[in-house]
C-alpha atoms as a PDB file:
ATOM      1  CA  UNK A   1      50.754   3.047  37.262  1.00  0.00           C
ATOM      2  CA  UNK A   2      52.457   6.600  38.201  1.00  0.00           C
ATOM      3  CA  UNK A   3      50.257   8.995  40.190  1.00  0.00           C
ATOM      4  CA  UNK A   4      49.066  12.474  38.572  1.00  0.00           C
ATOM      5  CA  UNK A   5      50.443  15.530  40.423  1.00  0.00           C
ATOM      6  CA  UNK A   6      48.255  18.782  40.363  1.00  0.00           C
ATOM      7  CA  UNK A   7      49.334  22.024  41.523  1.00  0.00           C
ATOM      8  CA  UNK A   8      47.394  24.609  43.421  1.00  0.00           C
ATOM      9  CA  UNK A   9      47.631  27.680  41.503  1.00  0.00           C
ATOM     10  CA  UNK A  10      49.422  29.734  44.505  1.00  0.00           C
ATOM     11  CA  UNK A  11      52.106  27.135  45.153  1.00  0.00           C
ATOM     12  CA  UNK A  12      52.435  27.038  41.190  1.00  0.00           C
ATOM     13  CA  UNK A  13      53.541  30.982  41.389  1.00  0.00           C
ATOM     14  CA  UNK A  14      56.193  30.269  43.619  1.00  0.00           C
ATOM     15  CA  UNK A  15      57.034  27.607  41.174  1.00  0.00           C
ATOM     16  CA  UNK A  16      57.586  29.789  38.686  1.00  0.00           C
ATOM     17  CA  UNK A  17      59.805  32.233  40.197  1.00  0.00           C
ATOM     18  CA  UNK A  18      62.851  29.734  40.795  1.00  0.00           C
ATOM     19  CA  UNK A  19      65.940  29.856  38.882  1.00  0.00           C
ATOM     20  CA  UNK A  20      66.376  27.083  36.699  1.00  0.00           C
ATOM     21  CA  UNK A  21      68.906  24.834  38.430  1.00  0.00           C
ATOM     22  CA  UNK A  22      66.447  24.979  41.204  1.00  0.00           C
ATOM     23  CA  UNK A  23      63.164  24.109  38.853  1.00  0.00           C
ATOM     24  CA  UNK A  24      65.009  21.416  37.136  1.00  0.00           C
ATOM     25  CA  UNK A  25      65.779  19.696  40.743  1.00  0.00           C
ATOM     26  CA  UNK A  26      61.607  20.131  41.654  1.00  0.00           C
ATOM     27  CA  UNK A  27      60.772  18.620  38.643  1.00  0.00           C
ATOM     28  CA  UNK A  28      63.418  15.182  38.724  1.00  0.00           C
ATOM     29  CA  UNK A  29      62.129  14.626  42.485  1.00  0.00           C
ATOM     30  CA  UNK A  30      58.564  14.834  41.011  1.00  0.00           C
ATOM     31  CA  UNK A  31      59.067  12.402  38.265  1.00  0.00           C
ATOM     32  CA  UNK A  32      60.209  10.266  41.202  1.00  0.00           C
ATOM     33  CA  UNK A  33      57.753  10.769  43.409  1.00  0.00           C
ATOM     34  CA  UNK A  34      55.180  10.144  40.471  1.00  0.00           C
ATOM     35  CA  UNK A  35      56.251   6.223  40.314  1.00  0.00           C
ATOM     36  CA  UNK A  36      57.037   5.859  44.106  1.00  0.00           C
ATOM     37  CA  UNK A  37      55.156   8.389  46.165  1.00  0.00           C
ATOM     38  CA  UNK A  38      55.156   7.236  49.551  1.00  0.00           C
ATOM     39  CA  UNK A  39      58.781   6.245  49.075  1.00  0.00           C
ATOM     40  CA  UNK A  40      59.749  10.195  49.280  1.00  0.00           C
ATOM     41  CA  UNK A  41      56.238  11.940  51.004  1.00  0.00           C
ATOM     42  CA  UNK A  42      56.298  11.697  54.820  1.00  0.00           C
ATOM     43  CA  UNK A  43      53.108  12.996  57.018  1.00  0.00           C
ATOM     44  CA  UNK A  44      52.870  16.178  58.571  1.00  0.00           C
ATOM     45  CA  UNK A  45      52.262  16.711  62.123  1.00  0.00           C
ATOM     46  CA  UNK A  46      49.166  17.664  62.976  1.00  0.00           C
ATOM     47  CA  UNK A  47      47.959  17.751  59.404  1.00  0.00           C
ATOM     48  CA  UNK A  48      46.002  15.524  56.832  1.00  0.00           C
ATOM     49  CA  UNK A  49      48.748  16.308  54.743  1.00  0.00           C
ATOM     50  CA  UNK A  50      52.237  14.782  53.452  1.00  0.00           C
ATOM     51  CA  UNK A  51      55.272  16.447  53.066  1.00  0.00           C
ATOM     52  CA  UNK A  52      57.824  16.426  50.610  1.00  0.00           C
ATOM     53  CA  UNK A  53      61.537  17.564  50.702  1.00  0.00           C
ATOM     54  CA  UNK A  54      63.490  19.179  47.679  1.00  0.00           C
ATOM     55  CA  UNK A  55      66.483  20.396  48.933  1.00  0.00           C
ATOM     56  CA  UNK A  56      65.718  23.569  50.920  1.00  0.00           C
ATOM     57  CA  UNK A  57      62.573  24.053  49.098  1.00  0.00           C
ATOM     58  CA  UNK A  58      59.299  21.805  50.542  1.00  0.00           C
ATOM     59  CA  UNK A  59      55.831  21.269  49.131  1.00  0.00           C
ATOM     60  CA  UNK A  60      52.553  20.249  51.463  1.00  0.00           C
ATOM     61  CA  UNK A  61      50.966  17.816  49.140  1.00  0.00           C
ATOM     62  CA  UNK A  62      47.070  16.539  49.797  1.00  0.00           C
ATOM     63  CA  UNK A  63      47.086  12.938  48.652  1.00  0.00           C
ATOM     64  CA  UNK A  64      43.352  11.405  46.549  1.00  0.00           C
ATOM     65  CA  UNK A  65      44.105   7.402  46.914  1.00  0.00           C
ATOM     66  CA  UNK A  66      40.982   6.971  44.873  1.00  0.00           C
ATOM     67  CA  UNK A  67      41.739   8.702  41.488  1.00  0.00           C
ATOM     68  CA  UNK A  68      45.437   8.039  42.480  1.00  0.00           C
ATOM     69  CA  UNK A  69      46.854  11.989  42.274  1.00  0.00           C
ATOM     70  CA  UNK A  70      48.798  14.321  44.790  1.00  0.00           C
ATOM     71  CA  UNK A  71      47.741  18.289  44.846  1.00  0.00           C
ATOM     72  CA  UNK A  72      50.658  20.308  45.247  1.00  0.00           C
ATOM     73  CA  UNK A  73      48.676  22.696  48.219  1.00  0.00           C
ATOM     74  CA  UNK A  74      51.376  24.323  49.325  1.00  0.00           C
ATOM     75  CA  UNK A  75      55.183  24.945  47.923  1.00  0.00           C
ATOM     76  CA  UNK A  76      57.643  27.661  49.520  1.00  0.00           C
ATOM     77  CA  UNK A  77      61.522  27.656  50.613  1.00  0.00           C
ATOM     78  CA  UNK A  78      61.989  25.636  54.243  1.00  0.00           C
ATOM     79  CA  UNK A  79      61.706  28.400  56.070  1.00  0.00           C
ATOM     80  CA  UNK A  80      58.700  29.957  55.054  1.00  0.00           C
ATOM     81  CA  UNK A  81      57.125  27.196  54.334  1.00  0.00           C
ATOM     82  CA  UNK A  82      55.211  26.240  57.683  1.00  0.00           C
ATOM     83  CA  UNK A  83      53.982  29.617  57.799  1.00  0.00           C
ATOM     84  CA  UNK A  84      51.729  29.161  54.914  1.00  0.00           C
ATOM     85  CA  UNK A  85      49.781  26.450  56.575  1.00  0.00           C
END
């Protein structure tokens, strides 16, 4: 069963101010990391959060095992990104 992914509405406003090319690469790694999640998500230092690479862009994703989604908390270019925390 593939996980649910929910966006926070800040990191959803970054989102939407990508070029295409760039959206269309977020959005393939996402259907991936719908079916296979912990295959791509690796856990933040320090946080109770994962982390998830997309070419110089990352998201900071909460994880709810229970209902089986991942909230997009966080999404910004690499090197703002840790900032935001």
């Amino acid at each position: 069963m593939a996980w649910a992914i929910k966006w926070h509405p800040k990191a959803y406003q970054i989102l939407k101010k990508l070029p295409k090319e760039i959206l269309h690469r977020v959005f393939n790694r996402l259907d991936m990391v719908k079916e296979e999640p912990f295959r791509f998500l690796e856990h933040y230092e320090g946080e109770r959060v994962y982390k998830l690479r997309i070419g110089d862009y990352r998201a900071l994703i909460d994880v709810d095992f229970q209902n089986k989604f991942l909230l997009i908390r966080v999404f910004d270019h690499r090197s703002r990104i840790y900032d935001r925390t």
